[in-house]
C-alpha atoms as a PDB file:
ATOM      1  CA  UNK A   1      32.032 -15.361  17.460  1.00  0.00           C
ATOM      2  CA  UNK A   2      27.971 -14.951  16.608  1.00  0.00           C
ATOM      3  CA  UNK A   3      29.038 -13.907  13.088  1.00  0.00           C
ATOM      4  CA  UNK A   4      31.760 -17.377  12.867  1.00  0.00           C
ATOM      5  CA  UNK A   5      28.362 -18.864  13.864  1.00  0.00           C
ATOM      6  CA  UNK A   6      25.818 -17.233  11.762  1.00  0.00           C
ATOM      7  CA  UNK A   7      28.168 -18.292   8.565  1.00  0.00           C
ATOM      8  CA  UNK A   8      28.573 -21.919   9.780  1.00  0.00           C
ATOM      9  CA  UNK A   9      25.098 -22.370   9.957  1.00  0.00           C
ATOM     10  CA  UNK A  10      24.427 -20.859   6.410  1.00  0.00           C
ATOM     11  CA  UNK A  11      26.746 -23.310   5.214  1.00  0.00           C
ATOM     12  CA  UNK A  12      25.227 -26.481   6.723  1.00  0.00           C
ATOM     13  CA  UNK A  13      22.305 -25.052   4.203  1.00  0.00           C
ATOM     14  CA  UNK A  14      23.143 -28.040   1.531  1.00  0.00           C
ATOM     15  CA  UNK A  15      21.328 -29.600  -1.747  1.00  0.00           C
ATOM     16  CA  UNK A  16      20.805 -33.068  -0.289  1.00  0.00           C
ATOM     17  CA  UNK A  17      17.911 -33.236   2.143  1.00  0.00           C
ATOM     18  CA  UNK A  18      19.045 -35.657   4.175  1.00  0.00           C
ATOM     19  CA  UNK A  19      22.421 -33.538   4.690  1.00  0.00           C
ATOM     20  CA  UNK A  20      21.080 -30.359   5.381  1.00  0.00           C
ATOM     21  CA  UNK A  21      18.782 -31.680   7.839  1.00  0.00           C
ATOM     22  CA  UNK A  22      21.158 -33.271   9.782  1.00  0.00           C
ATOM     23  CA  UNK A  23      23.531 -30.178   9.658  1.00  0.00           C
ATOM     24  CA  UNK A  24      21.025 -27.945  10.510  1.00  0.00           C
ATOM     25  CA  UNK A  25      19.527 -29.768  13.715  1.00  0.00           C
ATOM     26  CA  UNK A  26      23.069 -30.077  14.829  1.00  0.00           C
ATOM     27  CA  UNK A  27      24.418 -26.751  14.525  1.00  0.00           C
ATOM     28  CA  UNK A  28      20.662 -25.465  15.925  1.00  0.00           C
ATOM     29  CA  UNK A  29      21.496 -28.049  18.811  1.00  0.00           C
ATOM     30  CA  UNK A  30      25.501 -28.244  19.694  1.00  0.00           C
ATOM     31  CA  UNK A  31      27.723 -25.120  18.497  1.00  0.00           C
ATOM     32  CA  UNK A  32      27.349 -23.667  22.033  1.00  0.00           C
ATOM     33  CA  UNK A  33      28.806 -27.124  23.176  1.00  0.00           C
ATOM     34  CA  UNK A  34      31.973 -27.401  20.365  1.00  0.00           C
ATOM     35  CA  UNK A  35      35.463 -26.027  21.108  1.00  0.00           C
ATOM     36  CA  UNK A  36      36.818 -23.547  19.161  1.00  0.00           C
ATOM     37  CA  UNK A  37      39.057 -26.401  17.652  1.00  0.00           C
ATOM     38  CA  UNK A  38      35.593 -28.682  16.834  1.00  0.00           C
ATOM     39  CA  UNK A  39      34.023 -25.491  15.131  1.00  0.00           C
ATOM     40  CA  UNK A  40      37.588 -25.107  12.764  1.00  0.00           C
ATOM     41  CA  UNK A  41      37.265 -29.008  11.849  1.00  0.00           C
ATOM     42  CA  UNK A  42      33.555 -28.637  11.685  1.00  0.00           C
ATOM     43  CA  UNK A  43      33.926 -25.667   8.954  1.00  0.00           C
ATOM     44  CA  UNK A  44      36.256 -28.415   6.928  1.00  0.00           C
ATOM     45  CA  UNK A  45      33.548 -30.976   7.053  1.00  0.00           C
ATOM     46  CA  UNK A  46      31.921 -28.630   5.661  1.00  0.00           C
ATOM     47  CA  UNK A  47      33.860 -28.182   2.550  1.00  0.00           C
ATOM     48  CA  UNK A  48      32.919 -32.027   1.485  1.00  0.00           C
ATOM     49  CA  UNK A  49      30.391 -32.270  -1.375  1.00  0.00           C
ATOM     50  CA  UNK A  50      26.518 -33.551   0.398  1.00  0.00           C
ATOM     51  CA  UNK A  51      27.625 -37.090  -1.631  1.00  0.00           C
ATOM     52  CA  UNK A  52      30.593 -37.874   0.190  1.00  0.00           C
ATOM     53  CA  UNK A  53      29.279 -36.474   3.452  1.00  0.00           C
ATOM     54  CA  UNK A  54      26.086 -38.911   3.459  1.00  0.00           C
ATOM     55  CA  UNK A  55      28.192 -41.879   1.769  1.00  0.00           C
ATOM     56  CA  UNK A  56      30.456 -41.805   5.364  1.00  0.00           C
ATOM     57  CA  UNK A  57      27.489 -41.007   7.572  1.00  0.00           C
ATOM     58  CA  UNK A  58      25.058 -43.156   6.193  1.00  0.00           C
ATOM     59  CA  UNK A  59      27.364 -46.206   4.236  1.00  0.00           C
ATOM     60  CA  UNK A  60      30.878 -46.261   6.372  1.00  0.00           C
ATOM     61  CA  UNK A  61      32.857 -45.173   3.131  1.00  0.00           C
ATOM     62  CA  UNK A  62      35.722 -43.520   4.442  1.00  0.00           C
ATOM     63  CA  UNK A  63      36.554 -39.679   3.460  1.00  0.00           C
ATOM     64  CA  UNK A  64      40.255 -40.318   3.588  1.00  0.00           C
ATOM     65  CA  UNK A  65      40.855 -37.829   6.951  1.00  0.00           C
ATOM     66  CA  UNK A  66      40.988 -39.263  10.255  1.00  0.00           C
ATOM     67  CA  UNK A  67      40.291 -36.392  12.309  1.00  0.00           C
ATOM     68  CA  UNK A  68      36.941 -35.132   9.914  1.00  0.00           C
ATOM     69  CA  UNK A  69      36.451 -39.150   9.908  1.00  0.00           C
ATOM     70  CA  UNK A  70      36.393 -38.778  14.220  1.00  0.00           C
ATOM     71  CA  UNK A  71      34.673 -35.305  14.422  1.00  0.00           C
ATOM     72  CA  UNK A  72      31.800 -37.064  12.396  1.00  0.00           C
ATOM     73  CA  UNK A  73      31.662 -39.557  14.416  1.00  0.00           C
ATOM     74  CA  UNK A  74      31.729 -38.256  17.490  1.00  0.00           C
ATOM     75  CA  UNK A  75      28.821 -35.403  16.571  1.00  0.00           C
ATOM     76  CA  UNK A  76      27.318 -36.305  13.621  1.00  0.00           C
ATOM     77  CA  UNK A  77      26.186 -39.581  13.016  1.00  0.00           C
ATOM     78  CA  UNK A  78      24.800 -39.437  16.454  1.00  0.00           C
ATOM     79  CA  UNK A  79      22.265 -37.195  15.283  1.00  0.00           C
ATOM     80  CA  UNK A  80      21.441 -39.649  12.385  1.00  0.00           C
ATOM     81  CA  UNK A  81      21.214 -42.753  14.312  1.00  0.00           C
ATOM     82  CA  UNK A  82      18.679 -40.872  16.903  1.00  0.00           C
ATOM     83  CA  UNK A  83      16.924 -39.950  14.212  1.00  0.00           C
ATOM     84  CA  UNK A  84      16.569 -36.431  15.399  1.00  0.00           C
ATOM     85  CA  UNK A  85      16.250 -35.156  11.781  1.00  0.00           C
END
């Protein structure tokens, strides 16, 4: 499992600042809490380009998946409403 982890959290590295930081301080902060399930849907989040990603976060512009639409939502945009990035 440490190496599934190890290669999530080299792919939360990202282009767009705003992205990686919020991927970052949540993987640093909430893999050990995520399901196996959470950690597969996570890794397809993880597929979307940093433009689309911060367009859903940040401006409500749907990605066209419901369960990577709820799995951000859930996790993710928490972290960028606390501002813990």
């Amino acid at each position: 499992m440490t190496v599934e982890i190890n290669r999530l959290q080299w792919k939360c590295r990202r282009g767009m600042r705003e992205i990686d930081l919020l991927l970052r301080e949540f993987s640093r902060n909430s893999f050990k809490k995520l399901s196996s399930e959470d950690l597969l849907t996570f890794d397809e989040v993880l597929n979307y380009d940093d433009q689309t990603l911060f367009d859903f976060i940040f401006k409500n512009q749907s990605i066209g998946n419901e369960s990577h639409e709820a799995f951000i939502n859930k996790h993710l945009k928490k972290f960028s409403k606390q501002g813990n990035f």
